[in-house]
Protein backbone atom coordinates (compact mmCIF):
# COMPACT_ATOMS: atom_id res chain seq x y z
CA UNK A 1 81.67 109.17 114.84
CA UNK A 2 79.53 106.53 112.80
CA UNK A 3 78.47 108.69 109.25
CA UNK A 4 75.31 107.88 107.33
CA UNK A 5 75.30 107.07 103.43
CA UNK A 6 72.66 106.93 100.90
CA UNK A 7 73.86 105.07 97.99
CA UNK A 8 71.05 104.91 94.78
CA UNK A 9 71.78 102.75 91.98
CA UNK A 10 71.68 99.15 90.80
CA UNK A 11 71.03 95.94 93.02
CA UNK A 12 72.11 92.42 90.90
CA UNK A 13 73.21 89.03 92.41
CA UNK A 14 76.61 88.31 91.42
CA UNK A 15 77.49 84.46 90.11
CA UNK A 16 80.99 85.19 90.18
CA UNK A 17 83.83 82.21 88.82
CA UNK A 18 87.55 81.95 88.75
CA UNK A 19 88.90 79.88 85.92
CA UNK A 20 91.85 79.89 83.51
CA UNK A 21 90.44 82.07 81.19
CA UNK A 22 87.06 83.51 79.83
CA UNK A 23 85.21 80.81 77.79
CA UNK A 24 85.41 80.52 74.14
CA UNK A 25 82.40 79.75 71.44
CA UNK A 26 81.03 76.66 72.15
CA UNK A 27 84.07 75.94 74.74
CA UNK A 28 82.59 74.41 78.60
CA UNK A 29 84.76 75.58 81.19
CA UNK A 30 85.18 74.33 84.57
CA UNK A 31 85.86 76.41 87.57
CA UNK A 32 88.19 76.33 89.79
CA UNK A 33 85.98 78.70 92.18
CA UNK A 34 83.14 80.41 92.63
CA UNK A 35 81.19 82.41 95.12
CA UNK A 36 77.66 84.54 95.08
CA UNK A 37 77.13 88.15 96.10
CA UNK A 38 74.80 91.18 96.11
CA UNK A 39 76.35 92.97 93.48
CA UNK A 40 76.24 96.55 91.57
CA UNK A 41 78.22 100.01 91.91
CA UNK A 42 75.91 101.75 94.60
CA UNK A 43 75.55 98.15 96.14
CA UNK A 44 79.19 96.89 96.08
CA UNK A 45 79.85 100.80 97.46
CA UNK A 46 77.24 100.80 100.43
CA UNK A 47 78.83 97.52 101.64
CA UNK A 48 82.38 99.25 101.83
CA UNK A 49 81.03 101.96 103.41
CA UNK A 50 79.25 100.06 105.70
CA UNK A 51 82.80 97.85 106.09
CA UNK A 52 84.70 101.16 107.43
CA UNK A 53 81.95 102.03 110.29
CA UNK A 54 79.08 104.23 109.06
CA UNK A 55 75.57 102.86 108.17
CA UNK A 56 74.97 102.47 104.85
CA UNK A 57 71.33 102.71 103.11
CA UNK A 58 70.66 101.06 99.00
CA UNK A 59 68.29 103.14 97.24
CA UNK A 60 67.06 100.69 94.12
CA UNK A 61 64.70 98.16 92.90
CA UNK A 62 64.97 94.90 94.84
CA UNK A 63 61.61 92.60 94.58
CA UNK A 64 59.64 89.95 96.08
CA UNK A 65 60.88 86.97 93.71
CA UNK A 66 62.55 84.50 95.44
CA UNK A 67 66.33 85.01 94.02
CA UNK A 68 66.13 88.18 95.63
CA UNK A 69 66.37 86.37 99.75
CA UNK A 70 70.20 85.82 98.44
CA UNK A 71 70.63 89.38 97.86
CA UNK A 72 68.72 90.44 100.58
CA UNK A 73 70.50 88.40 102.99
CA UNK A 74 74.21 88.88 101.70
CA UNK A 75 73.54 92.98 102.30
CA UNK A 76 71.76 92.00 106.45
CA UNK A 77 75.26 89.78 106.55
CA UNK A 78 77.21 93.35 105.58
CA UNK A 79 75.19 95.39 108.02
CA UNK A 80 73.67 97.22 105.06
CA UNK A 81 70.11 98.29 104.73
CA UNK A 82 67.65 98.34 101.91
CA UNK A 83 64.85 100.87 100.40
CA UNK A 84 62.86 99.29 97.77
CA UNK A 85 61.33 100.97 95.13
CA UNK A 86 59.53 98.04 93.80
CA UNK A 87 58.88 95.78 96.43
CA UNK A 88 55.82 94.04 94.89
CA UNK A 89 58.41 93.41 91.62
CA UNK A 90 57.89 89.35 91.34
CA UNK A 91 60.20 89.40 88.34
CA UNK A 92 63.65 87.99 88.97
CA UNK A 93 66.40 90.75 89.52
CA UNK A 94 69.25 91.24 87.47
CA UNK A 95 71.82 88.86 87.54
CA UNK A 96 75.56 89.19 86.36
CA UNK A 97 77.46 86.52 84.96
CA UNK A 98 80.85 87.23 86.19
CA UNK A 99 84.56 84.83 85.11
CA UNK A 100 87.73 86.01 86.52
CA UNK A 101 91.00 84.85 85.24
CA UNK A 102 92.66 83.19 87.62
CA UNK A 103 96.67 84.78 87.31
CA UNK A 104 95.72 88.65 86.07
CA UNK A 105 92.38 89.36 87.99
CA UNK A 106 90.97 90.06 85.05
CA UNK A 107 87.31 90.03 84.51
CA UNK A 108 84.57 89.93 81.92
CA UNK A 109 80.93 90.35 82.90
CA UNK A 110 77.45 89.70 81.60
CA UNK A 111 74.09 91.56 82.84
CA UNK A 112 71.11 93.21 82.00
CA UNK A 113 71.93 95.79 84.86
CA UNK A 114 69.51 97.95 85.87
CA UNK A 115 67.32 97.88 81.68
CA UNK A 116 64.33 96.10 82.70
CA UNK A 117 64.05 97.79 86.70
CA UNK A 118 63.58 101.22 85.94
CA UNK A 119 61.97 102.75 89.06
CA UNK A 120 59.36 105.32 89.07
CA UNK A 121 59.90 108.75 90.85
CA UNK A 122 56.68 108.24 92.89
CA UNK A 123 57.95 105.16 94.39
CA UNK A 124 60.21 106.96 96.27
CA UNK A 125 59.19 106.85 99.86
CA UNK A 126 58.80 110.30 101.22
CA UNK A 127 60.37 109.28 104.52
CA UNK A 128 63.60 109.86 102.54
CA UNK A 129 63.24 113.40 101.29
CA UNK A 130 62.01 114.42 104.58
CA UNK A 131 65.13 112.37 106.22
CA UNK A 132 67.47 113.40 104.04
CA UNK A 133 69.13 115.81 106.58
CA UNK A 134 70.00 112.89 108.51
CA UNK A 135 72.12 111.56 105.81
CA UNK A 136 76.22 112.71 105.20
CA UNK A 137 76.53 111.58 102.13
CA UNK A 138 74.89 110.17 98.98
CA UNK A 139 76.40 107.98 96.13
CA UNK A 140 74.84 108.10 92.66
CA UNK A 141 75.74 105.31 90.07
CA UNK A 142 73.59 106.13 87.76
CA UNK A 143 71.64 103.04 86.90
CA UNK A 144 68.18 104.35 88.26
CA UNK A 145 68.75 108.20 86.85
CA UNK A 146 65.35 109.63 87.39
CA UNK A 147 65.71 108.56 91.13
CA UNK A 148 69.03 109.84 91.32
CA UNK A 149 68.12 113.13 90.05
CA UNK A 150 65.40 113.46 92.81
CA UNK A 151 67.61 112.62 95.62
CA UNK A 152 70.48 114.82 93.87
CA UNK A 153 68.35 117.82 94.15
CA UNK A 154 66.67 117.76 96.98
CA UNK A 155 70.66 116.97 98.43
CA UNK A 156 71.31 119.75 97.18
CA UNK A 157 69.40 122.12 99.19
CA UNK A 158 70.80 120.65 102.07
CA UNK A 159 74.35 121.10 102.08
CA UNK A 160 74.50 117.07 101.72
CA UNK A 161 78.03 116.23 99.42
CA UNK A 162 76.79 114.30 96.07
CA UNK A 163 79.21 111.30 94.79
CA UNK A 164 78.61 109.99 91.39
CA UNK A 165 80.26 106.67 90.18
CA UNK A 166 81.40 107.45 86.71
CA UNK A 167 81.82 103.73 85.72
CA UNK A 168 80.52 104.34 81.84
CA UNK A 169 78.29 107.49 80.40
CA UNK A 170 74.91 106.84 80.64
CA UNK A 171 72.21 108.67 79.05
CA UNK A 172 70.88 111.14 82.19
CA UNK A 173 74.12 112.23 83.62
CA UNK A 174 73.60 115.83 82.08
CA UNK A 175 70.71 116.51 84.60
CA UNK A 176 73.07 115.22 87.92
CA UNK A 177 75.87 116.59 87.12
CA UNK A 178 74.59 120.35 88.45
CA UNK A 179 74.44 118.94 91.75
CA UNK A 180 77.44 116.85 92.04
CA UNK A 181 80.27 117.81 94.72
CA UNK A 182 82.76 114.73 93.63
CA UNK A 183 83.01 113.37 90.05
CA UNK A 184 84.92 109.95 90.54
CA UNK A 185 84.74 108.62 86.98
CA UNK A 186 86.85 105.55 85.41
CA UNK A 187 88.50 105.47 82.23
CA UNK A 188 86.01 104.38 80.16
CA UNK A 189 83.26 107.43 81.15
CA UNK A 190 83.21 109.39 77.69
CA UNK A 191 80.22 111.71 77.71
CA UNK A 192 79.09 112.70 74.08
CA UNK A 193 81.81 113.80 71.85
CA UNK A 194 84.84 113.27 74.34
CA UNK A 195 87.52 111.39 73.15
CA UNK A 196 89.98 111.95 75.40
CA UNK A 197 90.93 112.63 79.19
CA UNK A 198 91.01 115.94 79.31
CA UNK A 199 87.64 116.22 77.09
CA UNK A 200 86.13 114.62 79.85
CA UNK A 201 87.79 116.94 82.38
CA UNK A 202 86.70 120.04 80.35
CA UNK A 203 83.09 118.08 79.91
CA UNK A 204 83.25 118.01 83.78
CA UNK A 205 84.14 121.68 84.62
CA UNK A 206 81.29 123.12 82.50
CA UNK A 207 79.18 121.38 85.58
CA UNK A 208 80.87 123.65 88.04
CA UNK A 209 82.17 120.46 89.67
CA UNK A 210 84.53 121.10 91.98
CA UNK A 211 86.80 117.90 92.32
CA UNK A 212 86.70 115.24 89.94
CA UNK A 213 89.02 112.19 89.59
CA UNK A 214 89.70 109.66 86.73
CA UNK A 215 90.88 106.15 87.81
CA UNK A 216 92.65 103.95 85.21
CA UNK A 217 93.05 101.05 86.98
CA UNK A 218 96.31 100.53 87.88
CA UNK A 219 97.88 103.41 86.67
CA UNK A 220 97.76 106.57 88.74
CA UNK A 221 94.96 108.65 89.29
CA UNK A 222 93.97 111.96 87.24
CA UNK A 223 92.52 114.60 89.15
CA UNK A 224 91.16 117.88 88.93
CA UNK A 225 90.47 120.26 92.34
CA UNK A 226 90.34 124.16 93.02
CA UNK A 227 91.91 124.60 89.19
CA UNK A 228 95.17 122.04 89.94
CA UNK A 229 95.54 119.11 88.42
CA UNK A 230 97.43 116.36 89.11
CA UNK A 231 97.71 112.77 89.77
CA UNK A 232 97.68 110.44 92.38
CA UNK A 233 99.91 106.96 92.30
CA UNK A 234 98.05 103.91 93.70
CA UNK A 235 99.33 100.70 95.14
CA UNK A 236 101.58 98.26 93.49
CA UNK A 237 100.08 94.49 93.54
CA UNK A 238 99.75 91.15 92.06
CA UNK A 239 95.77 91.29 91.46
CA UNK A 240 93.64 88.18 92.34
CA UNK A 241 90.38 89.72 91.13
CA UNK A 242 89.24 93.49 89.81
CA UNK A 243 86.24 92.67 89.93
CA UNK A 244 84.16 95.92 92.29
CA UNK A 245 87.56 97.51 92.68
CA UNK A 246 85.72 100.65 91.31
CA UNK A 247 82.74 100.18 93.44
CA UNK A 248 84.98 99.27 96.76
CA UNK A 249 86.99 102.53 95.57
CA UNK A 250 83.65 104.76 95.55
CA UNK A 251 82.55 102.95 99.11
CA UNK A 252 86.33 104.22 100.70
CA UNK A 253 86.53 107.53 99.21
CA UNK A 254 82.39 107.88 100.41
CA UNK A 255 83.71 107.21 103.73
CA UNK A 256 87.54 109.05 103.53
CA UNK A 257 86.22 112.06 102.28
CA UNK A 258 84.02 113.18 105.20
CA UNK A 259 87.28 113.54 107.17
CA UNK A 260 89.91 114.17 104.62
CA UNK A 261 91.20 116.62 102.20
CA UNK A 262 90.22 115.24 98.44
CA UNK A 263 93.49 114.31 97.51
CA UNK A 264 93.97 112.45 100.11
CA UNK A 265 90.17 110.72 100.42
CA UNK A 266 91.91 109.53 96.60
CA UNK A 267 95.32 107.74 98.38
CA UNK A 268 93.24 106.24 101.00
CA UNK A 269 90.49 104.70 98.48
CA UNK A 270 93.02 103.34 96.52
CA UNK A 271 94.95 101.43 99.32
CA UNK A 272 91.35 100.06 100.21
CA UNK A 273 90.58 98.95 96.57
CA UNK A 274 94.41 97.38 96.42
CA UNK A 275 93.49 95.62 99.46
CA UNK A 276 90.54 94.27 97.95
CA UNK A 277 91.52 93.14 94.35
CA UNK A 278 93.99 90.86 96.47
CA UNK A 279 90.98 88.23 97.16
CA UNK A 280 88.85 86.47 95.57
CA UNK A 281 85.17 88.00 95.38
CA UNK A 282 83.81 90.92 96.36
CA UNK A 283 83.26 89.87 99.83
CA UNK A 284 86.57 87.81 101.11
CA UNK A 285 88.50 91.40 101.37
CA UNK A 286 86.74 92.22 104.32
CA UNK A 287 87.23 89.42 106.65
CA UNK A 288 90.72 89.81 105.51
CA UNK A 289 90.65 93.17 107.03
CA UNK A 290 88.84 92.54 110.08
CA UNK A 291 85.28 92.68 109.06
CA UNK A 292 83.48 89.01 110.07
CA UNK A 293 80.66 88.54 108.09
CA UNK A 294 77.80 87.10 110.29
């Protein structure tokens, strides 16, 4: 059965490069590759989820400028659609700056994210609140928070389960976290005054959140469900590129955990982000795996 996702965050385009190493002061590199994508947590996410079968819906700030046709036909090519908040926006969108080091799949990044493309909560259409029952599940990334808040309640009342991508605190997260079903937070999410992993977990619980995970790349998983808490091993591999792996993990375990238990919505995700930090980009993992983008 084909699911339906809502996934409200942050829409960039993605200059992404692999070379030997990040560049120094004043140093010119030259690449050795390089590729373009629609990029951002909710973004990166809705294509996965849209990669394992379901439809798959963006929820951000897009724009009329012209950069944004590259965005806007990477996302038709991964069968994902798009609600803009700002369509009349003639400003350029955010764009990331992305090198990847070519032997470790390590990354370091540049944007402006989501600073200067703050939607409004009136520019949300009100076909979505009233649809919202036709929706399974909704991702929140944080990057447009008032938005998120408004979907996250009105989610809420309808049974629907609420995802947030815990990539880094950001100033907001206090008024989702009420209505949040899965916390799947990285290592570097430290709300205020946490300093630790199980600060955060503690931070977490005050919510009444019932399952929450911490990835730490590739060490195993820390989790946190019905009062156990465990961990949860992921894949083994020679990384090519990191870069989404969190985003690609929060698309999978959108789509896992509709049919699985949570622990094991957490293996699955991880074999799927694996997968994916195995190619170059944040689009070559799914021909790899089947999908042909058109």
């Amino acid at each position: 059965m084909t699911n339906s996702g809502l996934f409200v965050g942050l829409i960039t385009l993605d200059l992404i490069y692999l070379a030997d190493s990040p560049p120094q002061n004043n140093q010119k590199l030259v690449a050795t590759d390089y590729t373009v994508a629609a990029g951002g947590p909710a973004t990166n996410a809705a294509v996965t989820f849209s990669h394992l079968g379901n439809q798959a819906t963006v929820l951000g700030v897009l724009g009329s400028h012209q950069i944004t046709q590259l965005i806007s036909r990477d996302l038709e090519n991964c069968q994902v659609a798009i609600i803009d908040l700002e369509s009349h926006k003639d400003t350029p969108p955010p764009v990331s700056s992305i090198i990847v080091t070519q032997g470790t799949g390590e990354r370091a990044v540049i944007s402006i994210n989501a600073m200067k493309t703050q939607a409004n909560i009136n520019s949300i259409p009100a076909s979505i609140l009233e649809n919202l029952e036709n929706i399974d599940i909704v991702l929140i990334d944080g990057h447009q928070m008032d938005i998120g808040k408004i979907i996250a309640q009105n989610a809420k009342i309808q049974n629907i389960p609420i995802v947030i991508d815990g990539g880094s605190w950001k100033p907001g997260f206090a008024e989702i976290l009420p209505f949040v079903d899965y916390a799947i937070c990285s290592a570097n999410f430290y709300p205020p005054h946490c300093r630790n992993q199980q600060d955060v977990f503690n931070y977490l619980r005050k919510f009444n959140i019932p399952h929450i995970a911490i990835t730490q790349g590739e060490n195993p998983i820390q989790y946190l469900t019905n009062s156990v808490r465990d961990s949860v091993n992921v894949p083994k591999i020679q990384s090519v590129d990191t870069l989404g792996a969190g985003d690609i993990f929060h698309g999978a375990f959108c789509h896992y955990i509709l049919e699985n238990s949570f622990v094991q919505a957490l293996e699955l995700s991880a074999k799927t982000a694996a997968k994916a930090c195995q190619y170059f980009g944040t689009r070559n993992w799914l021909n790899a795996m089947g999908h042909k983008l058109r």
